[in-house]
PDB file of N, CA and C in Angstrom:
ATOM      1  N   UNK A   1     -20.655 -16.128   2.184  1.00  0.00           N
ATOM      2  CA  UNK A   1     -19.391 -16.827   2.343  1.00  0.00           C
ATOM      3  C   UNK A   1     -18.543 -16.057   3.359  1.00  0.00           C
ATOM      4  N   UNK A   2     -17.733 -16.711   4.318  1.00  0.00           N
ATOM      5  CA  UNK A   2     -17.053 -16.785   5.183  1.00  0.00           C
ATOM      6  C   UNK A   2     -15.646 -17.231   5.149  1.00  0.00           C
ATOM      7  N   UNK A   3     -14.163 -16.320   4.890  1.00  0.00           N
ATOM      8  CA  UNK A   3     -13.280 -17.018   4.614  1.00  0.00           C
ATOM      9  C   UNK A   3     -12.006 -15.957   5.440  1.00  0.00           C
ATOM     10  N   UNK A   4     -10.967 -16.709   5.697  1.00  0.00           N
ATOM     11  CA  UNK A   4      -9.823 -16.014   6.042  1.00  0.00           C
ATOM     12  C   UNK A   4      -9.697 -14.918   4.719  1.00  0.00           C
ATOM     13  N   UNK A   5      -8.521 -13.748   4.964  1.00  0.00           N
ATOM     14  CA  UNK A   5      -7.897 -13.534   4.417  1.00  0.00           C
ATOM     15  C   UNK A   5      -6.494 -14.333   3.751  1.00  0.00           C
ATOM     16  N   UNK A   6      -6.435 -14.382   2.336  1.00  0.00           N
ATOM     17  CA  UNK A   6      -5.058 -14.373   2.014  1.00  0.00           C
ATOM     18  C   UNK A   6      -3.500 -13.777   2.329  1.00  0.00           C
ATOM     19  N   UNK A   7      -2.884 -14.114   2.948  1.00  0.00           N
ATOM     20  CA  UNK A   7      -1.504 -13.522   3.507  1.00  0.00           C
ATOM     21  C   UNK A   7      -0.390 -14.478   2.459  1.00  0.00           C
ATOM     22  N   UNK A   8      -0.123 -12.932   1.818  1.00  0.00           N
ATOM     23  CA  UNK A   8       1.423 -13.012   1.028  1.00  0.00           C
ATOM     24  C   UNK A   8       2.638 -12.539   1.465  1.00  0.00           C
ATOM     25  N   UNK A   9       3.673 -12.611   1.686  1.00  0.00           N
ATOM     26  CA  UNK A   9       4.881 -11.627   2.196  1.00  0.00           C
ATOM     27  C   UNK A   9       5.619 -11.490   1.120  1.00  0.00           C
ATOM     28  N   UNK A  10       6.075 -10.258   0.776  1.00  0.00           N
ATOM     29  CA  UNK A  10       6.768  -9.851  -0.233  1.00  0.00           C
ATOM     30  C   UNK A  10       8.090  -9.259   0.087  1.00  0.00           C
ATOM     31  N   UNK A  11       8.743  -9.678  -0.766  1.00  0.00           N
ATOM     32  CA  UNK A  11      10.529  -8.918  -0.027  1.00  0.00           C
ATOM     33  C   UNK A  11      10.499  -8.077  -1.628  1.00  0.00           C
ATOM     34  N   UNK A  12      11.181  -7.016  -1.069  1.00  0.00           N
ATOM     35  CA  UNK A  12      11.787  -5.471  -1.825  1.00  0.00           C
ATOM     36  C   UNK A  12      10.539  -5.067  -2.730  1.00  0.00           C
ATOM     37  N   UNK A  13       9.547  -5.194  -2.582  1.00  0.00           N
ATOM     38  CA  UNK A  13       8.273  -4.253  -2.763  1.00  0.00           C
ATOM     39  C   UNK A  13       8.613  -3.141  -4.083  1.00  0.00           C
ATOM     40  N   UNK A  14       8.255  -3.968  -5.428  1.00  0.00           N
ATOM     41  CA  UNK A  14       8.093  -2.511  -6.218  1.00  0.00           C
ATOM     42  C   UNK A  14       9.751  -1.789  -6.366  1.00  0.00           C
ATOM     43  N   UNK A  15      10.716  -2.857  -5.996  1.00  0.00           N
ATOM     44  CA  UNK A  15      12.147  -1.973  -5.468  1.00  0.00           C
ATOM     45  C   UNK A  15      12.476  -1.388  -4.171  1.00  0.00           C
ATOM     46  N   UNK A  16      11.352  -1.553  -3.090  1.00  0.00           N
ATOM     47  CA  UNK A  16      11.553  -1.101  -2.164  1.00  0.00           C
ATOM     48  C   UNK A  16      12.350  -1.885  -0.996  1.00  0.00           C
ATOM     49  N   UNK A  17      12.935  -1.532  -0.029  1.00  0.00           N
ATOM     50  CA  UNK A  17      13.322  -2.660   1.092  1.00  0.00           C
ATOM     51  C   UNK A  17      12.758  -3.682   1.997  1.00  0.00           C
ATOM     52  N   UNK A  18      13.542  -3.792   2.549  1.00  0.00           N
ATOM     53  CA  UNK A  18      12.305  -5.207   3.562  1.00  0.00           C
ATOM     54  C   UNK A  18      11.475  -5.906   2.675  1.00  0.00           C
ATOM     55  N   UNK A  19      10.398  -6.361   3.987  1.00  0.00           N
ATOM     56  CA  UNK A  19       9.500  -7.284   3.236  1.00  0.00           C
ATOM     57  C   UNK A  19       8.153  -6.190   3.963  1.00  0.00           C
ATOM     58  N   UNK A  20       7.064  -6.636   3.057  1.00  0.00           N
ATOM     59  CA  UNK A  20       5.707  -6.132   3.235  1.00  0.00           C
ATOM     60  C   UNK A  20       5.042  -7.189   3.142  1.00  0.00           C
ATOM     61  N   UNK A  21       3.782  -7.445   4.393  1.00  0.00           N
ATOM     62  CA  UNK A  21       2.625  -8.225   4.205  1.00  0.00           C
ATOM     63  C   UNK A  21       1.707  -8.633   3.704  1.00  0.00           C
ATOM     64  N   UNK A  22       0.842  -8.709   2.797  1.00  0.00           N
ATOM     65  CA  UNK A  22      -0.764  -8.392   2.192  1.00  0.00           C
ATOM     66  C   UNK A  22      -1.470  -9.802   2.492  1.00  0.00           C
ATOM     67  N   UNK A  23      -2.583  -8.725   3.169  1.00  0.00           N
ATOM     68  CA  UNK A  23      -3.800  -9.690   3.653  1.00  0.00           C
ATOM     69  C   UNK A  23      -4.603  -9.386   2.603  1.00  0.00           C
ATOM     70  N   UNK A  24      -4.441 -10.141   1.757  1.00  0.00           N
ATOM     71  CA  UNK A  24      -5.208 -10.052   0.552  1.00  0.00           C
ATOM     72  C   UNK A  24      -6.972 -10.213   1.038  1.00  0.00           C
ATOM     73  N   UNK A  25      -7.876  -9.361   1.235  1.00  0.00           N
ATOM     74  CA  UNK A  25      -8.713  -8.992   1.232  1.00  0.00           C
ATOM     75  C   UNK A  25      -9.977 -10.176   0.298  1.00  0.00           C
ATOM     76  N   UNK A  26     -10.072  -9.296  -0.939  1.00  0.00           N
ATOM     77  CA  UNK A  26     -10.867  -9.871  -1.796  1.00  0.00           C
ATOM     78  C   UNK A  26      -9.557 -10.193  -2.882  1.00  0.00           C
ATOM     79  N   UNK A  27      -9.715 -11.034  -3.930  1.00  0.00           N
ATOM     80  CA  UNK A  27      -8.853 -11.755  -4.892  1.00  0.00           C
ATOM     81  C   UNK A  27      -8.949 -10.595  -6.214  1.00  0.00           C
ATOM     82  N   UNK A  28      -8.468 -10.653  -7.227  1.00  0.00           N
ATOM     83  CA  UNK A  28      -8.417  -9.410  -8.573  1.00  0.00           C
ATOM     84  C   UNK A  28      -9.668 -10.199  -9.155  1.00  0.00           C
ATOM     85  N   UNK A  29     -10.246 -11.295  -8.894  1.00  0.00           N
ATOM     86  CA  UNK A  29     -11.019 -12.494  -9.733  1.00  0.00           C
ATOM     87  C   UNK A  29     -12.400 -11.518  -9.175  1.00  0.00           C
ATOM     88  N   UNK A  30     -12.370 -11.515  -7.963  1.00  0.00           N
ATOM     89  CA  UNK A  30     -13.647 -10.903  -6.861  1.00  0.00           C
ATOM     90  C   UNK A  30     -13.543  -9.542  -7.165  1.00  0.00           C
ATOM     91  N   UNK A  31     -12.844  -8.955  -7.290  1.00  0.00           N
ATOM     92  CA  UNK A  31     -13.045  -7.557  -7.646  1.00  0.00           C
ATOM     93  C   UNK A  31     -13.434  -7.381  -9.505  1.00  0.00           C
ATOM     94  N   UNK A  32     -13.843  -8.179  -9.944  1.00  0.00           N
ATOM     95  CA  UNK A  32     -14.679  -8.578 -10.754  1.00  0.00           C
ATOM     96  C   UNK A  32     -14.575  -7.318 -12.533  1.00  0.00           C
ATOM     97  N   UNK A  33     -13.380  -7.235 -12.124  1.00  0.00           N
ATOM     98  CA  UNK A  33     -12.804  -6.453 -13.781  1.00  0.00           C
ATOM     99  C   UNK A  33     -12.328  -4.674 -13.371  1.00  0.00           C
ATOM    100  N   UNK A  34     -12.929  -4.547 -12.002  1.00  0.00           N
ATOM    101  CA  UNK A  34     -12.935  -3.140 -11.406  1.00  0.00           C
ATOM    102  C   UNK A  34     -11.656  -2.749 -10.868  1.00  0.00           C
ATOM    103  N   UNK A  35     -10.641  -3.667  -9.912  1.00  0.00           N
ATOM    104  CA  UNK A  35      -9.205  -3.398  -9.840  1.00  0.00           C
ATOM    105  C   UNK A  35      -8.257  -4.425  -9.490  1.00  0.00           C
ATOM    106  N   UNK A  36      -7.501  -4.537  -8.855  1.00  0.00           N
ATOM    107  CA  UNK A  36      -6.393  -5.690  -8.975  1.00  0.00           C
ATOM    108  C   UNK A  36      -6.420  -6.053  -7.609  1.00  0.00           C
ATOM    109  N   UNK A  37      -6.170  -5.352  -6.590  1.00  0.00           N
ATOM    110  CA  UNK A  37      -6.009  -5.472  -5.015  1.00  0.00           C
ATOM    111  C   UNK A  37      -6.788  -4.761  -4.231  1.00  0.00           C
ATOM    112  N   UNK A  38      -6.955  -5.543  -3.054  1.00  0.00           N
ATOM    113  CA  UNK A  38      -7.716  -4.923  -2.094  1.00  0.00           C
ATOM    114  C   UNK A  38      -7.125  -5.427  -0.906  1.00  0.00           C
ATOM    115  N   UNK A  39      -6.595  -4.943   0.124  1.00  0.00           N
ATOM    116  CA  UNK A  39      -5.468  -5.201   1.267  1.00  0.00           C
ATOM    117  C   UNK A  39      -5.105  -4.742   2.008  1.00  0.00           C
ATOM    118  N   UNK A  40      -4.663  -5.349   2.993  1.00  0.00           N
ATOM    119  CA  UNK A  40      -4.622  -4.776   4.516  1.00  0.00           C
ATOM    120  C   UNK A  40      -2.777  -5.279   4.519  1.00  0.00           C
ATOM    121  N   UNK A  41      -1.924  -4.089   4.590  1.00  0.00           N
ATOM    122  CA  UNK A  41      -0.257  -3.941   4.258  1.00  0.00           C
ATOM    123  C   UNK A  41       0.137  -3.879   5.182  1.00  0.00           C
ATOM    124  N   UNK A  42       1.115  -4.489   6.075  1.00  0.00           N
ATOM    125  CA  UNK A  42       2.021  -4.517   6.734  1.00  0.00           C
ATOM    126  C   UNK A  42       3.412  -4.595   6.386  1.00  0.00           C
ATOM    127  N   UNK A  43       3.845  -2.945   6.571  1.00  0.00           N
ATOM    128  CA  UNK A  43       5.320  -2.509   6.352  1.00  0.00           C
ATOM    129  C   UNK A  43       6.076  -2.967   7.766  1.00  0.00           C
ATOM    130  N   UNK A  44       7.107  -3.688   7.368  1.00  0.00           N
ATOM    131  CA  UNK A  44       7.894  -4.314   8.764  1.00  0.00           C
ATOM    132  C   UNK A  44       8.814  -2.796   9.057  1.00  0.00           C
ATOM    133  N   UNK A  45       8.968  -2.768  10.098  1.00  0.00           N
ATOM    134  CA  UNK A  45      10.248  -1.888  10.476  1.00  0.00           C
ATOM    135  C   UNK A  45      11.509  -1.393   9.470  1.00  0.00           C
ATOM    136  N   UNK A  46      11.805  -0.401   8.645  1.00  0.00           N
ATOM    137  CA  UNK A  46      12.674  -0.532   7.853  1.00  0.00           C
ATOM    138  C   UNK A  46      12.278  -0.608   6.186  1.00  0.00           C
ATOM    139  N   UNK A  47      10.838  -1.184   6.178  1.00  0.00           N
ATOM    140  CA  UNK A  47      10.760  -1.897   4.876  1.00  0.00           C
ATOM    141  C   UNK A  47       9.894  -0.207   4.390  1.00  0.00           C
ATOM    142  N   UNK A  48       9.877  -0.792   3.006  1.00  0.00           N
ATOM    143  CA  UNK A  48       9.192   0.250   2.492  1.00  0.00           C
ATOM    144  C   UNK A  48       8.898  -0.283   0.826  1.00  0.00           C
ATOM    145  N   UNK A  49       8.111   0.432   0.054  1.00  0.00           N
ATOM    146  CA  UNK A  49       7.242  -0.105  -1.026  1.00  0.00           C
ATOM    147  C   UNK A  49       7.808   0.985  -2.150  1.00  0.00           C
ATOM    148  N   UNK A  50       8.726   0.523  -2.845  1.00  0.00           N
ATOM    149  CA  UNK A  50       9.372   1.545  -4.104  1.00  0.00           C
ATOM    150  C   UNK A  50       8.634   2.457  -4.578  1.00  0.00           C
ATOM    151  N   UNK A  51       9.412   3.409  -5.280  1.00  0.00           N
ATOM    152  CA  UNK A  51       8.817   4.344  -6.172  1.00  0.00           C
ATOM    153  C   UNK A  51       8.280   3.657  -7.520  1.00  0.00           C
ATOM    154  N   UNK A  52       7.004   3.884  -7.862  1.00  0.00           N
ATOM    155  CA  UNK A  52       6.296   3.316  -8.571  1.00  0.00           C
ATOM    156  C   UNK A  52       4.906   3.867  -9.707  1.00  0.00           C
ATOM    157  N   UNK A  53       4.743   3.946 -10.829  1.00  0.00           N
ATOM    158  CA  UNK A  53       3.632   4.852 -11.108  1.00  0.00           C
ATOM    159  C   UNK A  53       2.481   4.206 -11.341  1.00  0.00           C
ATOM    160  N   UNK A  54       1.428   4.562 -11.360  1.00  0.00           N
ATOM    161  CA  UNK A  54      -0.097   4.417 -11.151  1.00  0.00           C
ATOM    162  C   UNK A  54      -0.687   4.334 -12.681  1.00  0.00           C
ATOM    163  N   UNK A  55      -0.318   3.289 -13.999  1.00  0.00           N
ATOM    164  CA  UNK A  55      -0.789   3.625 -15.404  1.00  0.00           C
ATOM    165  C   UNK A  55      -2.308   2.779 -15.371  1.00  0.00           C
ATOM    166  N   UNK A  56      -3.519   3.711 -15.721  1.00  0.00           N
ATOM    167  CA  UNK A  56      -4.510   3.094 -16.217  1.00  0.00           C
ATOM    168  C   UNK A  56      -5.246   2.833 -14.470  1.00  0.00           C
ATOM    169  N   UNK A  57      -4.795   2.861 -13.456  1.00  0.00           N
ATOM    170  CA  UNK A  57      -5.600   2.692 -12.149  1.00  0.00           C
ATOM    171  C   UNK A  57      -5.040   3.700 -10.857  1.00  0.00           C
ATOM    172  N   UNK A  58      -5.616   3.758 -10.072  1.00  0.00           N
ATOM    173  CA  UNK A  58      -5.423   4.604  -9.060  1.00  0.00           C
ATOM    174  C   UNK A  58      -5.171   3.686  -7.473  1.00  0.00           C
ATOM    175  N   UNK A  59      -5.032   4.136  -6.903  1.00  0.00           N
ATOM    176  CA  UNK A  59      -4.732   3.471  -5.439  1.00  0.00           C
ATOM    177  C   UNK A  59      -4.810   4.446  -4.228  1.00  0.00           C
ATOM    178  N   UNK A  60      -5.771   4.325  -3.275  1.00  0.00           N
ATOM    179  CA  UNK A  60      -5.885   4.995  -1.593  1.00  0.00           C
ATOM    180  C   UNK A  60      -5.185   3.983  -1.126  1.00  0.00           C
ATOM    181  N   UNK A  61      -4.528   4.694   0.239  1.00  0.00           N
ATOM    182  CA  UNK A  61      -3.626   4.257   1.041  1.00  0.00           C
ATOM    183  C   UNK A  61      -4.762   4.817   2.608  1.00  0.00           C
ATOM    184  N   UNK A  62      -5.117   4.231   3.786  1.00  0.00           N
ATOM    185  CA  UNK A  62      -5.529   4.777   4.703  1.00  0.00           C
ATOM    186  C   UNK A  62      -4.966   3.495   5.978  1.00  0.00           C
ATOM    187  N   UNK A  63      -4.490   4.736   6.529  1.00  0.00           N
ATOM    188  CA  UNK A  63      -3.397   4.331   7.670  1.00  0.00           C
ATOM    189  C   UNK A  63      -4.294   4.010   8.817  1.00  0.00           C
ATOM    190  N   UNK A  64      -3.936   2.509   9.353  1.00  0.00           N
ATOM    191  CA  UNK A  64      -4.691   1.947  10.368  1.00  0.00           C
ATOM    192  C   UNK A  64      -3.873   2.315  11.748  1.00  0.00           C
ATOM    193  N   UNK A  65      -2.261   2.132  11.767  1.00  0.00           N
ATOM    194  CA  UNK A  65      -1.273   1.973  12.762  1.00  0.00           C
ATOM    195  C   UNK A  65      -0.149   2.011  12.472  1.00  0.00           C
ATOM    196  N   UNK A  66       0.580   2.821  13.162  1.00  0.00           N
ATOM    197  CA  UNK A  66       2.192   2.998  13.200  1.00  0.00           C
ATOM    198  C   UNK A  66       1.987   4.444  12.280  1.00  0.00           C
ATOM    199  N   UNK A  67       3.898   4.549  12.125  1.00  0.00           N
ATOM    200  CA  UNK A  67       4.155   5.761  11.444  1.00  0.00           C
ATOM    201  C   UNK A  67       4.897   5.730  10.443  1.00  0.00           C
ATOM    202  N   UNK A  68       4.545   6.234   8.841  1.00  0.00           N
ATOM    203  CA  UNK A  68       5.617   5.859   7.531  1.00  0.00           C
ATOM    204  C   UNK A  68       6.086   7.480   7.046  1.00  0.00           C
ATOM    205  N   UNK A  69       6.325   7.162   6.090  1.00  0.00           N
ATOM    206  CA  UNK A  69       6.696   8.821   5.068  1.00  0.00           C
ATOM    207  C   UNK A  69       5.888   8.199   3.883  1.00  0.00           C
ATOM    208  N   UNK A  70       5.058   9.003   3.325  1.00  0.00           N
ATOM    209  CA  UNK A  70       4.468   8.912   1.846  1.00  0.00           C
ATOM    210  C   UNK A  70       4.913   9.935   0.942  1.00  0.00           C
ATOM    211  N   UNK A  71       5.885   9.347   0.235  1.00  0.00           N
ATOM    212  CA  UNK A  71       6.677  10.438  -1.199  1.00  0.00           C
ATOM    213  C   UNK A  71       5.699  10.264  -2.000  1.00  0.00           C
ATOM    214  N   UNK A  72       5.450  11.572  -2.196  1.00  0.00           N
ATOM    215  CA  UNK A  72       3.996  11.727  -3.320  1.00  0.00           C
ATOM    216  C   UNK A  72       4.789  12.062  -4.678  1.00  0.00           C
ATOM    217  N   UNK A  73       3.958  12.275  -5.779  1.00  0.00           N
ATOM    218  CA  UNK A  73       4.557  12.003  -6.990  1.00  0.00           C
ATOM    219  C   UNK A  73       5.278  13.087  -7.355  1.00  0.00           C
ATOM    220  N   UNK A  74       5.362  14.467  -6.694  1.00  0.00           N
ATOM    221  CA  UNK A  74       6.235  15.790  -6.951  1.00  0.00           C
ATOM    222  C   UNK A  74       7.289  15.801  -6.233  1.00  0.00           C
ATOM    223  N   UNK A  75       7.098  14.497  -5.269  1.00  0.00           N
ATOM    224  CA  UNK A  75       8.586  13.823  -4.499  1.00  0.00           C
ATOM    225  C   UNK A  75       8.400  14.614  -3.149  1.00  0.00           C
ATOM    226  N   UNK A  76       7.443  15.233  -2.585  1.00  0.00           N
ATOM    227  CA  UNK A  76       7.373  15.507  -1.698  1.00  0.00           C
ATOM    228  C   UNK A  76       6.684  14.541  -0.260  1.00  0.00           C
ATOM    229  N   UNK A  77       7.707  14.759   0.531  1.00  0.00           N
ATOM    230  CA  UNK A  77       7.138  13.617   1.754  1.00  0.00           C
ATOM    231  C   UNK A  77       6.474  14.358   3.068  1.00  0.00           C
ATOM    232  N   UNK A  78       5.792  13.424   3.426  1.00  0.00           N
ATOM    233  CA  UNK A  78       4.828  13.672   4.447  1.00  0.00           C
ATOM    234  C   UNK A  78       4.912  12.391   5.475  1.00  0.00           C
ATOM    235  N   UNK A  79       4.699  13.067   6.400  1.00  0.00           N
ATOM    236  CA  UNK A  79       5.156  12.066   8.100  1.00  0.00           C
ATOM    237  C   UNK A  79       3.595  11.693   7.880  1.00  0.00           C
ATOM    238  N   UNK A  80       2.969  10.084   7.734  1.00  0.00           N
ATOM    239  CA  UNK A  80       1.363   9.724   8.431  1.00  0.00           C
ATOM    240  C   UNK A  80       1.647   8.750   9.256  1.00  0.00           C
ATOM    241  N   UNK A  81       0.391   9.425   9.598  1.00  0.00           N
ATOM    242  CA  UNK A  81      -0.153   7.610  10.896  1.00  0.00           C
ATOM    243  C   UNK A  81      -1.986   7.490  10.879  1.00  0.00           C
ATOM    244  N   UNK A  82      -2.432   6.949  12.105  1.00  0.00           N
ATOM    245  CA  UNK A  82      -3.580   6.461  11.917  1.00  0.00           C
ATOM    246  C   UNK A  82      -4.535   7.518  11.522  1.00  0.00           C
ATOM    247  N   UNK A  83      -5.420   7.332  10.698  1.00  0.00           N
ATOM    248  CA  UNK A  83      -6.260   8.007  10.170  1.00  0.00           C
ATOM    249  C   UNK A  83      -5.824   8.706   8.857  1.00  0.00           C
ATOM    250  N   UNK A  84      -4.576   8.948   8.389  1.00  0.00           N
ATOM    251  CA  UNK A  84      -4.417   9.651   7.025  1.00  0.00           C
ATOM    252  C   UNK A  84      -5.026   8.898   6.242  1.00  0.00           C
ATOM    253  N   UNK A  85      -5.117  10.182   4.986  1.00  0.00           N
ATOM    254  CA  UNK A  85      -5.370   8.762   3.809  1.00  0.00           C
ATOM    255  C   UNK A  85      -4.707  10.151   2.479  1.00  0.00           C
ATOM    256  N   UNK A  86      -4.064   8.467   1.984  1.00  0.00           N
ATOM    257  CA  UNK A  86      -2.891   9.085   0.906  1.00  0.00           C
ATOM    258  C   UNK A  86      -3.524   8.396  -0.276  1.00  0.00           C
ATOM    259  N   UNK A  87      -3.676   9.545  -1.288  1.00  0.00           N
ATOM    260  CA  UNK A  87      -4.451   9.265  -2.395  1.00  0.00           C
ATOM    261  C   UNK A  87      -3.137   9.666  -3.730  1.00  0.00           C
ATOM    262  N   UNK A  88      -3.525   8.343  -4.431  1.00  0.00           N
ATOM    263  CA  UNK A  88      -2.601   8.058  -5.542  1.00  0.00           C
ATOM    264  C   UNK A  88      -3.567   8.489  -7.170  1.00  0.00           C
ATOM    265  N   UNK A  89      -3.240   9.607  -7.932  1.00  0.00           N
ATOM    266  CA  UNK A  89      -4.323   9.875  -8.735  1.00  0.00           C
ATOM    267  C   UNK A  89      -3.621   8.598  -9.998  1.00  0.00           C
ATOM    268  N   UNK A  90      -4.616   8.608 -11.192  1.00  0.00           N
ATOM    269  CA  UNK A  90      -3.679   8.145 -12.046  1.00  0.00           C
ATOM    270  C   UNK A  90      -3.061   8.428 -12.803  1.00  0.00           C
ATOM    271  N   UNK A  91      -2.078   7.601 -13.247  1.00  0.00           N
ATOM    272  CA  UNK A  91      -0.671   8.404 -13.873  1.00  0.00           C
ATOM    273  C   UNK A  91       0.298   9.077 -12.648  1.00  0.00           C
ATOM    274  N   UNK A  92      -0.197   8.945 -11.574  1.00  0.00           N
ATOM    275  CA  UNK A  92       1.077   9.435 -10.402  1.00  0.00           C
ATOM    276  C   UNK A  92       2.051   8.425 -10.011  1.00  0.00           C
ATOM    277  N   UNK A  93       2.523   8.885  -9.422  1.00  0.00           N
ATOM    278  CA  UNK A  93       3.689   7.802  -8.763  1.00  0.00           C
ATOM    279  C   UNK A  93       3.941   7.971  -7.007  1.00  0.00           C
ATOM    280  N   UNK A  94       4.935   7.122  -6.470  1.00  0.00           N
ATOM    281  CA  UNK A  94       4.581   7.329  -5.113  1.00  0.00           C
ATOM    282  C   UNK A  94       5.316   6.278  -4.697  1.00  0.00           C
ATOM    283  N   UNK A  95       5.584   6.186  -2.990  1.00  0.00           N
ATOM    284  CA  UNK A  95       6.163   5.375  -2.341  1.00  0.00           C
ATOM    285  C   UNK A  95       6.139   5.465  -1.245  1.00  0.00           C
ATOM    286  N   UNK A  96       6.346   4.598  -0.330  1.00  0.00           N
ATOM    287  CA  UNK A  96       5.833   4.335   1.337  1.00  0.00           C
ATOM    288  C   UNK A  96       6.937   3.927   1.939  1.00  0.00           C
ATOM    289  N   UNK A  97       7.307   4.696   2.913  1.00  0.00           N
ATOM    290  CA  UNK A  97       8.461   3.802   3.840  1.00  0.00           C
ATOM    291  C   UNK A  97       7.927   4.045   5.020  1.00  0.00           C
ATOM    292  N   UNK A  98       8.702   2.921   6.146  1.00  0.00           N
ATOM    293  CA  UNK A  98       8.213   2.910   7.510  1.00  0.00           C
ATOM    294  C   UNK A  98      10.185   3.021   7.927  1.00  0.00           C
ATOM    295  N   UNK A  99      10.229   4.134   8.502  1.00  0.00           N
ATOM    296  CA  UNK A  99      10.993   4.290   9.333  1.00  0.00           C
ATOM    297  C   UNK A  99      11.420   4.044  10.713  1.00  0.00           C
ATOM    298  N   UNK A 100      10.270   3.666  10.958  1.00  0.00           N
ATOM    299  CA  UNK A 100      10.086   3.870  12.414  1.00  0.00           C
ATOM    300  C   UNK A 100      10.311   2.813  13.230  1.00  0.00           C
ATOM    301  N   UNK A 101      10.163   1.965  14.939  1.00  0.00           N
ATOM    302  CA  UNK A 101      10.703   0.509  15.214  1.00  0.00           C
ATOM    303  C   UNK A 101       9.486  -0.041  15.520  1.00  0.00           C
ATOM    304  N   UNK A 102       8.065   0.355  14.577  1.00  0.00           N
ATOM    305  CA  UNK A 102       6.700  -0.619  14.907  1.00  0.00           C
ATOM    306  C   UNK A 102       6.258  -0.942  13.562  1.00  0.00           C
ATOM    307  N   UNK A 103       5.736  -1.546  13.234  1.00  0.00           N
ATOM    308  CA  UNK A 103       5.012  -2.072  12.298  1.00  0.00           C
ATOM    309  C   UNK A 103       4.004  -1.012  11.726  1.00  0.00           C
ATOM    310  N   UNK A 104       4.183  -0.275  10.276  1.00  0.00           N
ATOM    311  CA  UNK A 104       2.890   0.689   9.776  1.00  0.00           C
ATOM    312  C   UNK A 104       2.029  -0.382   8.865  1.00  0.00           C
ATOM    313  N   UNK A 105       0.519  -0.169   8.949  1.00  0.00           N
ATOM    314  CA  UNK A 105      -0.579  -0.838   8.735  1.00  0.00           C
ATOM    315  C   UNK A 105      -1.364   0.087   8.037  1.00  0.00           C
ATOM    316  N   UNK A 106      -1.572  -0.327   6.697  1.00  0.00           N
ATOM    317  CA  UNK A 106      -2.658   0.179   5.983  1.00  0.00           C
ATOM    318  C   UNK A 106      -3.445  -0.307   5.257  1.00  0.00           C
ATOM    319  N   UNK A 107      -4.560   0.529   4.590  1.00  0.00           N
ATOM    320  CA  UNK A 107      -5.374  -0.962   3.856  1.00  0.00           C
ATOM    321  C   UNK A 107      -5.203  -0.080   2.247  1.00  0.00           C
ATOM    322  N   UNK A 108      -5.020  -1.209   1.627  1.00  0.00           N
ATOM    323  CA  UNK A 108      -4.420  -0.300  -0.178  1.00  0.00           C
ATOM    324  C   UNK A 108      -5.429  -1.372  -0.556  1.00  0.00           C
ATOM    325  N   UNK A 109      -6.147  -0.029  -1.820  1.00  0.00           N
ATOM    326  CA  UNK A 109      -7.162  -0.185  -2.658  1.00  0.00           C
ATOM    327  C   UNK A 109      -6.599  -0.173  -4.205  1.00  0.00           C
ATOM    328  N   UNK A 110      -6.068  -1.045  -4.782  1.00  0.00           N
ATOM    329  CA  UNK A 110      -5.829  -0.689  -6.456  1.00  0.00           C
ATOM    330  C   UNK A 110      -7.219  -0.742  -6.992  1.00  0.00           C
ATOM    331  N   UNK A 111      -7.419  -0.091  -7.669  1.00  0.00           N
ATOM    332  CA  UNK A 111      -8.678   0.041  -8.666  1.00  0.00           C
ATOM    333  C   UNK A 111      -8.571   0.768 -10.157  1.00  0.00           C
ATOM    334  N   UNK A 112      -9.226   0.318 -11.032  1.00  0.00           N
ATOM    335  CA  UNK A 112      -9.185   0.696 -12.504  1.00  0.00           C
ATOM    336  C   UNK A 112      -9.315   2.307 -12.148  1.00  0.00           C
ATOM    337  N   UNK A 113      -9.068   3.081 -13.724  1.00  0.00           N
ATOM    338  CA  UNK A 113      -9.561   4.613 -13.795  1.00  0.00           C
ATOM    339  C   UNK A 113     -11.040   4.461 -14.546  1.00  0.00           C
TER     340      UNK A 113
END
């Protein structure tokens, strides 16, 4: 099978600002009891994805394009861009902003523990 991606736009993300994209990938149905999302995120300029915790699943973050801050769960932030990859254990918490005036692109994996 052969199909587009799903595209959702979401405004204030988790509590966060702006709006965020998801190219919904595969569906929570297709990921077949193993995790919830699989997606390719587009943070608009400004926007960013709340502080949020991780109960019962985990989530990678790996940066395709542009530049965000990832507040990791001891609240410490870190400047990424293409090629990082920001790993969410479970039971952590975390949050993504794009500061910057381009579009940051990543692909987020929710998955069970």
């Amino acid at each position: 099978m052969v199909r587009k991606a799903q595209i959702e736009v979401r405004k204030e993300v988790r509590g966060g600002k702006g709006e965020v994209e998801f190219h919904h990938i595969v569906s929570a149905d297709e990921l077949n009891g193993h995790g919830s999302m699989y997606a390719m995120c587009r943070l608009k300029p400004g926007s960013s994805i709340g502080w949020h915790q991780h109960t019962g699943n985990t989530e990678p973050y790996f940066i395709l394009e542009g530049h965000g801050t990832f507040v990791d769960n001891d609240g410490s932030r870190t400047e990424v861009g293409p090629g990082d990859v920001c790993v969410i254990e479970v039971g952590q918490s975390h949050s993504m902003e794009n500061n910057s005036e381009n579009d940051l692109v990543m692909m987020a994996l929710v998955y069970n523990a």
